[in-house]
N, C-alpha and C. Protein backbone atom coordinates (compact mmCIF):
# COMPACT_ATOMS: atom_id res chain seq x y z
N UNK A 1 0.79 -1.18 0.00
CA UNK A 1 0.00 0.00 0.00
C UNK A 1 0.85 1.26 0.00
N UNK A 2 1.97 0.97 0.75
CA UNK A 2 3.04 2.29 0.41
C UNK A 2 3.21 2.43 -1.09
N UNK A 3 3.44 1.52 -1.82
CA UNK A 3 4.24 1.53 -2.64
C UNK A 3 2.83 2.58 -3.74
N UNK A 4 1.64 2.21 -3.20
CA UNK A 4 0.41 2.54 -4.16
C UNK A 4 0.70 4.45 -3.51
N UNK A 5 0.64 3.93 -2.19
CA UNK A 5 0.63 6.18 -1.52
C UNK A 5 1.78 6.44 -2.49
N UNK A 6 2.40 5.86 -2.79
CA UNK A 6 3.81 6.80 -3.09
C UNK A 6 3.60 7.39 -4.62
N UNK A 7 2.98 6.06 -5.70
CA UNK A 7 2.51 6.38 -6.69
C UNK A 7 1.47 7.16 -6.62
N UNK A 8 0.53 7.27 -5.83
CA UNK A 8 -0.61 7.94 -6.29
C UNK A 8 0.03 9.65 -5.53
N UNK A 9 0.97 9.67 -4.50
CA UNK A 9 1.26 10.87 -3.86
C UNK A 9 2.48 11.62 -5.06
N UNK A 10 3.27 10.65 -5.80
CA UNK A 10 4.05 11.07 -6.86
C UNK A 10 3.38 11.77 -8.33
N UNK A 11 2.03 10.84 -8.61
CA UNK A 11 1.17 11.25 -9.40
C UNK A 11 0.59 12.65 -9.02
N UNK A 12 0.15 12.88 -8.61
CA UNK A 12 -0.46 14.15 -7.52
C UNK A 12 0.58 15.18 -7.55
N UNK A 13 2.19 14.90 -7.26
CA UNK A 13 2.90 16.04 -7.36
C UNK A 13 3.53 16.36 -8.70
N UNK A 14 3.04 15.22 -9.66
CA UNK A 14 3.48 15.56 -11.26
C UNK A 14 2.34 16.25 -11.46
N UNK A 15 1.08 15.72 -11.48
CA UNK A 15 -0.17 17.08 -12.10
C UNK A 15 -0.02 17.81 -11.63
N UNK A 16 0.42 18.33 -10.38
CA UNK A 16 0.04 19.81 -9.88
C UNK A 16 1.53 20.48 -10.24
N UNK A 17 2.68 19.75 -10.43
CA UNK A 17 3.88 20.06 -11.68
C UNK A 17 3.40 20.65 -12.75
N UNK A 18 2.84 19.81 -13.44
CA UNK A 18 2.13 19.79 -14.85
C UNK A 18 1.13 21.32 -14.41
N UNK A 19 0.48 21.08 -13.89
CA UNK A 19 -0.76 22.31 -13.68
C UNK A 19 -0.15 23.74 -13.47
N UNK A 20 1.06 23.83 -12.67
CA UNK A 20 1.96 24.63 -12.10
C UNK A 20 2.61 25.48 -13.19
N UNK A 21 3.22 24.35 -13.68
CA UNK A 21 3.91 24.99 -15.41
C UNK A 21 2.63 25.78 -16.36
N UNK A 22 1.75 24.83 -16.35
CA UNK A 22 1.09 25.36 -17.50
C UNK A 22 0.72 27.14 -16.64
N UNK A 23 0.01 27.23 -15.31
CA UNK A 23 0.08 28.07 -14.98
C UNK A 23 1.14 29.35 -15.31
N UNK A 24 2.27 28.78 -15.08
CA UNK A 24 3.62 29.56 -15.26
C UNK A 24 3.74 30.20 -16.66
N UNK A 25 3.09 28.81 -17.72
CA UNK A 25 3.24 29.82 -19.08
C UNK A 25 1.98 30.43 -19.59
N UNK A 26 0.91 30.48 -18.92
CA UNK A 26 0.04 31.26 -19.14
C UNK A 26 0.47 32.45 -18.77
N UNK A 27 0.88 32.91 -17.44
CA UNK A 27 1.33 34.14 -17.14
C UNK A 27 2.71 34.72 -17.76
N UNK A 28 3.32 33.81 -18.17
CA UNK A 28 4.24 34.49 -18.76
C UNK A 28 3.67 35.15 -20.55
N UNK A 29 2.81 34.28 -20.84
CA UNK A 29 2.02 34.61 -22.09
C UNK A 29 0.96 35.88 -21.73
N UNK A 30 0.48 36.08 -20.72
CA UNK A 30 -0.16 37.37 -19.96
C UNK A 30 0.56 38.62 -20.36
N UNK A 31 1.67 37.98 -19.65
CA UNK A 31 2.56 39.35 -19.32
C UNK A 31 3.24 39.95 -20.44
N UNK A 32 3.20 38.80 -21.80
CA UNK A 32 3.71 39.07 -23.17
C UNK A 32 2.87 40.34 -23.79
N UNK A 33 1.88 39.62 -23.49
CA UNK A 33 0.46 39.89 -24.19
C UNK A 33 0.00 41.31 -23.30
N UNK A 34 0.75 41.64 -22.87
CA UNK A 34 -0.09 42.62 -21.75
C UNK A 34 1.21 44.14 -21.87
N UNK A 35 2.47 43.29 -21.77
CA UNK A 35 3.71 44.50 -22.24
C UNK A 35 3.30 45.12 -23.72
N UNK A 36 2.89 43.97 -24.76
CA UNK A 36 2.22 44.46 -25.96
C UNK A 36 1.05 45.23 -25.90
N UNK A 37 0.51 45.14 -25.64
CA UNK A 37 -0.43 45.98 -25.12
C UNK A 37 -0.41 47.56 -24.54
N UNK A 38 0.40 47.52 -23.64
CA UNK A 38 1.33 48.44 -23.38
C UNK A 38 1.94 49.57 -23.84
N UNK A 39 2.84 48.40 -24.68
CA UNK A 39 3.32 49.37 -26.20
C UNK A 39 2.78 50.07 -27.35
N UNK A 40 1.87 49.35 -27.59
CA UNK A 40 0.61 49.66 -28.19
C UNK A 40 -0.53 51.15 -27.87
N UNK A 41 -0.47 50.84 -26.76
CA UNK A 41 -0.86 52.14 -25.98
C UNK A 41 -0.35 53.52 -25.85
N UNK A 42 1.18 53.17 -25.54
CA UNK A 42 2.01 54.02 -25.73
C UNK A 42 2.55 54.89 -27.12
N UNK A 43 2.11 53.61 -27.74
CA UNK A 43 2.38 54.13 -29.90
C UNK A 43 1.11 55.07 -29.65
N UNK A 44 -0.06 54.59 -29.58
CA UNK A 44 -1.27 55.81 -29.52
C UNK A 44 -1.28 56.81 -29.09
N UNK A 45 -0.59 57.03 -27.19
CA UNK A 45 -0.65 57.83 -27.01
C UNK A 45 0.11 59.06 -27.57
N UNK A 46 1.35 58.62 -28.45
CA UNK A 46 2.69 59.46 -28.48
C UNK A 46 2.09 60.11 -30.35
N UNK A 47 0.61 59.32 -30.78
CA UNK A 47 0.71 59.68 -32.00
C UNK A 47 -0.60 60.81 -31.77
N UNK A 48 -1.34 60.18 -30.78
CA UNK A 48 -2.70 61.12 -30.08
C UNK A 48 -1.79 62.68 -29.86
N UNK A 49 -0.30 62.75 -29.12
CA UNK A 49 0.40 64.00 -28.82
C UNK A 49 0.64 64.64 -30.18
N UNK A 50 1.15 63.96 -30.97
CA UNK A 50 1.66 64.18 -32.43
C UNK A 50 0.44 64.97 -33.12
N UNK A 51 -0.90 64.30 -33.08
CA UNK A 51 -2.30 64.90 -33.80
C UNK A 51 -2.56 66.47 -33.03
N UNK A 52 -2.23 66.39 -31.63
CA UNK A 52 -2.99 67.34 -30.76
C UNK A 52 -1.58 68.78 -30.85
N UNK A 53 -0.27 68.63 -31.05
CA UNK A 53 0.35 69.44 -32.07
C UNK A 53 0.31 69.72 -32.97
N UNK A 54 0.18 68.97 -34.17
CA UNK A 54 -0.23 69.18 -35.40
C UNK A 54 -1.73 70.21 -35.45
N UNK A 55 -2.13 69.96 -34.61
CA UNK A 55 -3.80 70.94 -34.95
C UNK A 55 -3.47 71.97 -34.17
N UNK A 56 -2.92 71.92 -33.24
CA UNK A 56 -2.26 73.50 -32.27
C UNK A 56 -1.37 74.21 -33.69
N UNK A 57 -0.65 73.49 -34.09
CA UNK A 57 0.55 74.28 -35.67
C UNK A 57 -1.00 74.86 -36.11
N UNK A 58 -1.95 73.68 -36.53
CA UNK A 58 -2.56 74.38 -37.59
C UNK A 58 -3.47 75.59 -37.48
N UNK A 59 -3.87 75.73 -35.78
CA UNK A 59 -4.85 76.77 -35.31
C UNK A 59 -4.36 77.66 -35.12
N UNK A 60 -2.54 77.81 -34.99
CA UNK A 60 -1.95 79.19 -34.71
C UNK A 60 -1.80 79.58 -36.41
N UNK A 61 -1.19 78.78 -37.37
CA UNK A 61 -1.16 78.93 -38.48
C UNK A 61 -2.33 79.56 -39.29
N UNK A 62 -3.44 79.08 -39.02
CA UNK A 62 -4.52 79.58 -39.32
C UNK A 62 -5.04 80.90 -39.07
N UNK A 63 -5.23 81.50 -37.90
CA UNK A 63 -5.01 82.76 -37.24
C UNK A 63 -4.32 83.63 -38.18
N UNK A 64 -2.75 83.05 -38.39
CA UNK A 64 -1.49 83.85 -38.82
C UNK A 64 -2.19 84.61 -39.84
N UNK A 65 -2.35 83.14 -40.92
CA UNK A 65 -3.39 83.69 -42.38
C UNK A 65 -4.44 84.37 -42.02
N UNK A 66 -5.40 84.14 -41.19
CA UNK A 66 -6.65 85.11 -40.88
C UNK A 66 -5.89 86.39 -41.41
N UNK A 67 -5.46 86.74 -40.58
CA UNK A 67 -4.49 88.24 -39.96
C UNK A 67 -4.07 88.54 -41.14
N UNK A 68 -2.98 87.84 -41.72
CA UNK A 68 -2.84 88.41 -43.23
C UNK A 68 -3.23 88.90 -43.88
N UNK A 69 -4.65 88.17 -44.15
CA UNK A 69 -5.40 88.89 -45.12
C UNK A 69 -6.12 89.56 -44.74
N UNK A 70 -6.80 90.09 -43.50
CA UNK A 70 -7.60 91.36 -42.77
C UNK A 70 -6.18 92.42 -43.33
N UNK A 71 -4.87 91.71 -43.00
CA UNK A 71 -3.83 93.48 -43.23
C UNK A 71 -4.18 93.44 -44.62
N UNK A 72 -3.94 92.55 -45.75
CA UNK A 72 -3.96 92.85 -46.79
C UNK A 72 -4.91 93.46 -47.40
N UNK A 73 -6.23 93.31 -46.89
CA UNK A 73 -7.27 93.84 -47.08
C UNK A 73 -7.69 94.79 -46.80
N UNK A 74 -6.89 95.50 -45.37
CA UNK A 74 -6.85 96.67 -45.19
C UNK A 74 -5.57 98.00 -45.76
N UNK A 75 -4.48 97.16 -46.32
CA UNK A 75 -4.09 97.43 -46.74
C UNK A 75 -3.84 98.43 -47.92
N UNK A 76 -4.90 97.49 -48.41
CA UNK A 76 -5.77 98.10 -50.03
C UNK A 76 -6.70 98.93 -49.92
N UNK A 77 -7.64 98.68 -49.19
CA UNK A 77 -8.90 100.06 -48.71
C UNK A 77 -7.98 101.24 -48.50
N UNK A 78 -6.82 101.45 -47.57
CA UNK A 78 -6.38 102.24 -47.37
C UNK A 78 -5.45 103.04 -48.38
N UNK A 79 -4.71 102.28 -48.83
CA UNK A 79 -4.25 102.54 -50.45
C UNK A 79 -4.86 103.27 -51.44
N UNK A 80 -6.08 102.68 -50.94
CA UNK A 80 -7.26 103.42 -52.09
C UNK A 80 -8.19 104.65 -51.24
N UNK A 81 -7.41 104.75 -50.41
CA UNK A 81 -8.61 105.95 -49.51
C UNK A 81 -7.57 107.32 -49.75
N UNK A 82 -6.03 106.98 -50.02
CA UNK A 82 -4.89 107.84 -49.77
C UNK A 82 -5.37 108.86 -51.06
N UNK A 83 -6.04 108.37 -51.87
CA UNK A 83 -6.42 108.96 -53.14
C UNK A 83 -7.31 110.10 -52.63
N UNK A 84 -8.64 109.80 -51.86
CA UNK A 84 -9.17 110.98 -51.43
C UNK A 84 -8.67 112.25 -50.69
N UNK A 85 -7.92 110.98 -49.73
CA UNK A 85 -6.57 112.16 -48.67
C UNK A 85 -6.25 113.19 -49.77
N UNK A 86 -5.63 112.73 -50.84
CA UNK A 86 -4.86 113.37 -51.73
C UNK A 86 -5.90 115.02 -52.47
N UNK A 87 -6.78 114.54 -52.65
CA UNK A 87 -7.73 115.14 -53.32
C UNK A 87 -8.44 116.27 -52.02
N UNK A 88 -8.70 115.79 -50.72
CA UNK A 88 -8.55 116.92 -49.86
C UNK A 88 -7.57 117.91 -49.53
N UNK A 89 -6.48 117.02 -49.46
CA UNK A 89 -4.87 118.48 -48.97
C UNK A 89 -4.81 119.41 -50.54
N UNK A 90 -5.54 118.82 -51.30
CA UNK A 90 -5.42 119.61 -53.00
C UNK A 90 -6.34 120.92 -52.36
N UNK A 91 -8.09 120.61 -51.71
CA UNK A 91 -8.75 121.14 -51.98
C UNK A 91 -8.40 122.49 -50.57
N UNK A 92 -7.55 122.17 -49.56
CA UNK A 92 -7.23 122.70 -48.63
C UNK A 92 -6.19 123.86 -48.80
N UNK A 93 -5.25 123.28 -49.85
CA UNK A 93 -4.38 124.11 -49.93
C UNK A 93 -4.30 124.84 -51.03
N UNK A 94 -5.65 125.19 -51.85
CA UNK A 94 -6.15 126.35 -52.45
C UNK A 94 -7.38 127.18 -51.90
N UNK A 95 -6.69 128.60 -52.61
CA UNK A 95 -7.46 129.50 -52.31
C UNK A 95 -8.91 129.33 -53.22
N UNK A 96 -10.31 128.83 -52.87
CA UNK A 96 -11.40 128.70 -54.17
C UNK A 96 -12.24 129.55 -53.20
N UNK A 97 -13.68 129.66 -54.35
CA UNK A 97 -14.53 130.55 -53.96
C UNK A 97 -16.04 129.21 -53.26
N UNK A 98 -16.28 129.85 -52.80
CA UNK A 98 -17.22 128.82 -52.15
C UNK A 98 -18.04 127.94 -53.17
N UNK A 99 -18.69 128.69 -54.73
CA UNK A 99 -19.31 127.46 -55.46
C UNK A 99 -18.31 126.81 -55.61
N UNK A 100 -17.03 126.84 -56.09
CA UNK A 100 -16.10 125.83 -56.85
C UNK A 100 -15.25 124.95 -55.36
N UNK A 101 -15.20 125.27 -54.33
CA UNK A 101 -15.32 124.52 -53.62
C UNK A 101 -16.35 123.72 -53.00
N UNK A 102 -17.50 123.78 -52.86
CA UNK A 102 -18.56 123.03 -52.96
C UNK A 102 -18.66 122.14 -53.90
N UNK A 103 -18.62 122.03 -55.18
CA UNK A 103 -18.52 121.54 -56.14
C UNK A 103 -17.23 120.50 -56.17
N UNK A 104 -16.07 120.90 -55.87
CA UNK A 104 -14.93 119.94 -55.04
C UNK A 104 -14.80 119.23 -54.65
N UNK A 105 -16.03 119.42 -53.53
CA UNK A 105 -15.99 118.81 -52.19
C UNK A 105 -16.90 117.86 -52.52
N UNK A 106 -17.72 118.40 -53.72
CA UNK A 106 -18.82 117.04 -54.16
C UNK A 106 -18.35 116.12 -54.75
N UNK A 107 -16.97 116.02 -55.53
CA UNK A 107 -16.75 115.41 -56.53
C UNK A 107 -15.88 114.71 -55.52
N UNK A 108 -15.58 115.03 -54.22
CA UNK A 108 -14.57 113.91 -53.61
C UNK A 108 -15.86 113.49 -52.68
N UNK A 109 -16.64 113.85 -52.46
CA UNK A 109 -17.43 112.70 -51.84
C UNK A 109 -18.03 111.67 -52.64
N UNK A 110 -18.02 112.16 -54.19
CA UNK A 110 -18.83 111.34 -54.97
C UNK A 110 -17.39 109.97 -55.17
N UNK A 111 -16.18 110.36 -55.15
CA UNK A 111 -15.31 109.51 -55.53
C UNK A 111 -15.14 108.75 -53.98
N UNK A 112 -15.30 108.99 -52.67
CA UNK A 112 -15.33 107.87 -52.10
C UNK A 112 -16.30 107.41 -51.86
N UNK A 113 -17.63 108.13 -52.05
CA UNK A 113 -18.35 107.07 -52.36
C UNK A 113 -18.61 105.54 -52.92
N UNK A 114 -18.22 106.11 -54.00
CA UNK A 114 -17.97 104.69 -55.19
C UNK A 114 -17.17 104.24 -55.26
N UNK A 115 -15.69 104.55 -54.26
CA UNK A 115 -14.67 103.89 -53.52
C UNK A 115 -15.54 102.85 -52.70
N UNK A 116 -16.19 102.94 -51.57
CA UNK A 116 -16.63 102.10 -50.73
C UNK A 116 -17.81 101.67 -51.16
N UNK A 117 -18.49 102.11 -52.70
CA UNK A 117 -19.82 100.59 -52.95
C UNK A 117 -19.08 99.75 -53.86
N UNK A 118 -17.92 100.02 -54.28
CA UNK A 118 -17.09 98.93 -54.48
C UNK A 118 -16.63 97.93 -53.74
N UNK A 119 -16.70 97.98 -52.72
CA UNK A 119 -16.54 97.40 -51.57
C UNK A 119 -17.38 96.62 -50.80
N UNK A 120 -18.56 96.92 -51.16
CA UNK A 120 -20.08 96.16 -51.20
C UNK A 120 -21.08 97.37 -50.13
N UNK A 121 -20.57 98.59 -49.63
CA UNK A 121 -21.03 99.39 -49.04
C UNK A 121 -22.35 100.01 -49.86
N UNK A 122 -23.78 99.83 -48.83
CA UNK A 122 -24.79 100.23 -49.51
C UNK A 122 -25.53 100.71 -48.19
N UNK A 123 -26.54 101.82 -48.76
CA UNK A 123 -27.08 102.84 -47.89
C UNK A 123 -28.23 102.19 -47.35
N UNK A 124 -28.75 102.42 -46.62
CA UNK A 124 -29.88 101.01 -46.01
C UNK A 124 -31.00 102.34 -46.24
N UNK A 125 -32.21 102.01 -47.14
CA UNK A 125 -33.34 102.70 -47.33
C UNK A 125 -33.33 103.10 -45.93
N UNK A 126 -34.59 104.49 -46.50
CA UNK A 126 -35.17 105.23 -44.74
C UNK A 126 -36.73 105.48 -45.34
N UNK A 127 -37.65 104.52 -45.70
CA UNK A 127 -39.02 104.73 -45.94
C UNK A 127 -40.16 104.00 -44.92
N UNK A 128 -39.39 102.68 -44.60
CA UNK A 128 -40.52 102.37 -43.89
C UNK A 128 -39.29 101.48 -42.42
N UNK A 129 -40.28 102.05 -41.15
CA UNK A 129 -39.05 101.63 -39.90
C UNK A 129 -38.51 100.43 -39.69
N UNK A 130 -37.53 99.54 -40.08
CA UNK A 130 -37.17 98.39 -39.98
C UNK A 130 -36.44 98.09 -38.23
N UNK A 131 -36.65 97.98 -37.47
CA UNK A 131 -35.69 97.93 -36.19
C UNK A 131 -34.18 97.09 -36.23
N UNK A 132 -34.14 96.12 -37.32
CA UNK A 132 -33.04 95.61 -37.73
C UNK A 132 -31.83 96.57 -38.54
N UNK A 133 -32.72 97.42 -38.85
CA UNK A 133 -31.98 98.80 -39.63
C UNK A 133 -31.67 99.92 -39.53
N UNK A 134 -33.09 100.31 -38.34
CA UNK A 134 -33.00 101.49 -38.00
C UNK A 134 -32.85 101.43 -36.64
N UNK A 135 -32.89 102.65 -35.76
CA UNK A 135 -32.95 102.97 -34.34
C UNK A 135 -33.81 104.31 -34.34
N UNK A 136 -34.76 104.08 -33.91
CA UNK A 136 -35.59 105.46 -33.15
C UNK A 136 -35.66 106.45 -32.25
N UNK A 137 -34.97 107.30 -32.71
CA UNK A 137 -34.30 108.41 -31.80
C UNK A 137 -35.71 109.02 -31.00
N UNK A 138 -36.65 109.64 -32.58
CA UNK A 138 -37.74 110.28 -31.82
C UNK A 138 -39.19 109.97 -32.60
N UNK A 139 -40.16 110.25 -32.01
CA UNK A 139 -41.85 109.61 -32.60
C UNK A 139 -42.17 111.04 -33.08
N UNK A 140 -42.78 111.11 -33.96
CA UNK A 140 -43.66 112.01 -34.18
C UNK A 140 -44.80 111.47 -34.83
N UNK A 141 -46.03 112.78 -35.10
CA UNK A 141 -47.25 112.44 -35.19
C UNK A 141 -47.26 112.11 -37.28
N UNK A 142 -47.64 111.25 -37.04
CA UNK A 142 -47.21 110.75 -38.77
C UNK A 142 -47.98 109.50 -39.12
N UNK A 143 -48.28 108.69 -40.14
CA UNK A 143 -48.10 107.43 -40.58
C UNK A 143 -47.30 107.00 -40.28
N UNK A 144 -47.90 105.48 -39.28
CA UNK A 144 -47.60 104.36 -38.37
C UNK A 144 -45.87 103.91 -39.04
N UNK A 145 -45.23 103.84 -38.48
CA UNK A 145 -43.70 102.91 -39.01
C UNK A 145 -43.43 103.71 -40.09
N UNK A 146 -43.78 105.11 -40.90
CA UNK A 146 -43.06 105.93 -41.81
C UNK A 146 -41.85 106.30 -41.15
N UNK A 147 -40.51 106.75 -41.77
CA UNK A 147 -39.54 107.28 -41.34
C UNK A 147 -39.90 108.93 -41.54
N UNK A 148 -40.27 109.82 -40.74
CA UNK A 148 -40.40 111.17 -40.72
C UNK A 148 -39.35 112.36 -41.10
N UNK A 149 -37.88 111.82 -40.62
CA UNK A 149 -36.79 112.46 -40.77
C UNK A 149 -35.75 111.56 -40.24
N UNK A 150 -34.49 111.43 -41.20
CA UNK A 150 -33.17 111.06 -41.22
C UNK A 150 -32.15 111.65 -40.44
N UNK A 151 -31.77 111.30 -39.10
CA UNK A 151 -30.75 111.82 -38.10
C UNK A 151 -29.65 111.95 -38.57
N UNK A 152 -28.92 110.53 -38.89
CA UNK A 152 -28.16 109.95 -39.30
C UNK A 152 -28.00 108.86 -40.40
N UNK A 153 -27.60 108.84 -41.33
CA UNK A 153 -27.89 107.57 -42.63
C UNK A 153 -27.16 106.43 -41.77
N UNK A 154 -27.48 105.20 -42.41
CA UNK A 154 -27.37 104.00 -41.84
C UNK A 154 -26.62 103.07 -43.08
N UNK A 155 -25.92 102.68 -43.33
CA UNK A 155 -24.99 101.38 -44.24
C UNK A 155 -24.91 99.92 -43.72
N UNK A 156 -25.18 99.18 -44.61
CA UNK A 156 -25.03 97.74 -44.52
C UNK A 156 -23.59 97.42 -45.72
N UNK A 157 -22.53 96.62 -45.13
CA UNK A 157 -21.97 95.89 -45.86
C UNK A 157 -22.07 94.50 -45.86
N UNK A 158 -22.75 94.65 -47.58
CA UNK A 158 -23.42 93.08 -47.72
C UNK A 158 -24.20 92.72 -47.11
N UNK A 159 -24.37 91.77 -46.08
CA UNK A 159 -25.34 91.72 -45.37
C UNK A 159 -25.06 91.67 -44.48
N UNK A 160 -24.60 92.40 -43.38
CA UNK A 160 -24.38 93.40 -42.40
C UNK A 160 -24.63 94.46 -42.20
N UNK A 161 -25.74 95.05 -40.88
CA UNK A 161 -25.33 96.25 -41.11
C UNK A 161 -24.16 96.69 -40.02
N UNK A 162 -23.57 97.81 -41.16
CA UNK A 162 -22.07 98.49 -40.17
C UNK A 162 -22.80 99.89 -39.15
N UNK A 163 -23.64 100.67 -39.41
CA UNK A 163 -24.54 101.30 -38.59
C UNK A 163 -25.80 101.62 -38.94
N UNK A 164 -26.98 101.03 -38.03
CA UNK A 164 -28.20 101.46 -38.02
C UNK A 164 -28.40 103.18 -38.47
N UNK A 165 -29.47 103.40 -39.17
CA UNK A 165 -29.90 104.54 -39.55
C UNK A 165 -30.59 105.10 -38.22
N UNK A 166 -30.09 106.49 -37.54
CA UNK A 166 -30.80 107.05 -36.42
C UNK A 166 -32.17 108.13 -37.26
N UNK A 167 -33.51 107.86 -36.91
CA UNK A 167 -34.68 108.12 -37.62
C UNK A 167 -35.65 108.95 -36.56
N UNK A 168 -36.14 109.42 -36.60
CA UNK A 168 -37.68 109.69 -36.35
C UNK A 168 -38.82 109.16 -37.17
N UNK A 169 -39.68 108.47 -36.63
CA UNK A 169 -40.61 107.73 -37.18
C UNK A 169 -41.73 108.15 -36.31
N UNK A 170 -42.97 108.03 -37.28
CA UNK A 170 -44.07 108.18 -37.57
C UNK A 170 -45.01 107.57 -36.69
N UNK A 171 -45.95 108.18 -35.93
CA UNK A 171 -47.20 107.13 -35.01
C UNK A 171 -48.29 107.72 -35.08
N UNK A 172 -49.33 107.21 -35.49
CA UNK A 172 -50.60 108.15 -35.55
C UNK A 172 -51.43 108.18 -34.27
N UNK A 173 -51.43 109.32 -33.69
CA UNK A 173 -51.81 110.03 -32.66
C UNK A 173 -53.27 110.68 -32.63
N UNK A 174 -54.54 109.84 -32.32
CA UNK A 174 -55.94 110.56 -31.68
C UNK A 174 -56.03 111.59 -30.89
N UNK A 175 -56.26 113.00 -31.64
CA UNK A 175 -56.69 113.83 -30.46
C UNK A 175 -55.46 113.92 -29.88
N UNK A 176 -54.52 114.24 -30.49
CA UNK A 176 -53.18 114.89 -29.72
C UNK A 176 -52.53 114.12 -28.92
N UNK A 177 -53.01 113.04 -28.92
CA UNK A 177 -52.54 111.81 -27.53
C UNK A 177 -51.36 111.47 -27.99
């Protein structure tokens, strides 16, 4: 019966040998599988840094160009405004008589005018009260939402406006009320 304990107690310490190992290379296959993993992670994260620079380059880069072309663009308006400058220090530094300076003074407002509706600058009607367009300084007794009198003219560029028209508009009033 010893001889059976010994086999069956020898058997017993080979499977749990056997069980032991296999254990052993599962975890070592874990730990393969798990350093890969790892690395893997680490490739992502270092390419996730790489993307999240690359779009910082491209949002300051972007800006840069914004900016560029607002100067360049102002650049040119201004370029082209030096022309009127020019045409005032003309009209300043002669002696004229009041029609022919009037008349002057029309022909340089008429030229920046059509300087800036080149530009897409347009006069925003004053017939009927738009609140998107206008601002109502003062009411008078008139037809309902008519514009009565022009304070100030009002411009839209494109479709923007750059300043509301300041108006007096129209309210029809019972009996003086």
């Amino acid at each position: 019966m010893v001889g059976d304990a010994d086999e069956d107690g020898e058997e017993a310490f080979t499977s749990e040998d056997t069980e032991l190992e296999a254990l052993r290379k599962e975890l070592d296959d874990t730990r393969r599988s798990l350093a890969a993993e790892n690395a893997k992670c680490r490739e992502v994260l270092e390419m996730a840094k790489r993307i999240q620079a690359d779009f910082d380059n491209y949002k300051k880069r972007a800006v840069r160009e914004r900016e560029d072309i607002v100067r360049a663009a102002n650049d040119k308006l201004i370029l082209e405004l030096l022309s009127t400058l020019d045409d005032l220090e003309r009209a300043t530094e002669t002696d004229w008589d009041e029609a022919h300076l009037r008349v002057g003074i029309g022909q340089v407002r008429n030229n920046l005018l059509s300087l800036l509706k080149g530009y897409g600058l347009r006069e925003i009607p004053n017939e009927r009260f738009d609140p998107q367009q206008h601002e109502a300084f003062a009411v008078g007794e008139g037809e309902d939402e008519v514009i009565l009198e022009v304070y100030q003219k009002g411009y839209c560029l494109g479709p923007r406006v750059l300043r509301h028209s300041k108006v007096k508009v129209g309210k029809y009033m019972e009996n003086g009320e």
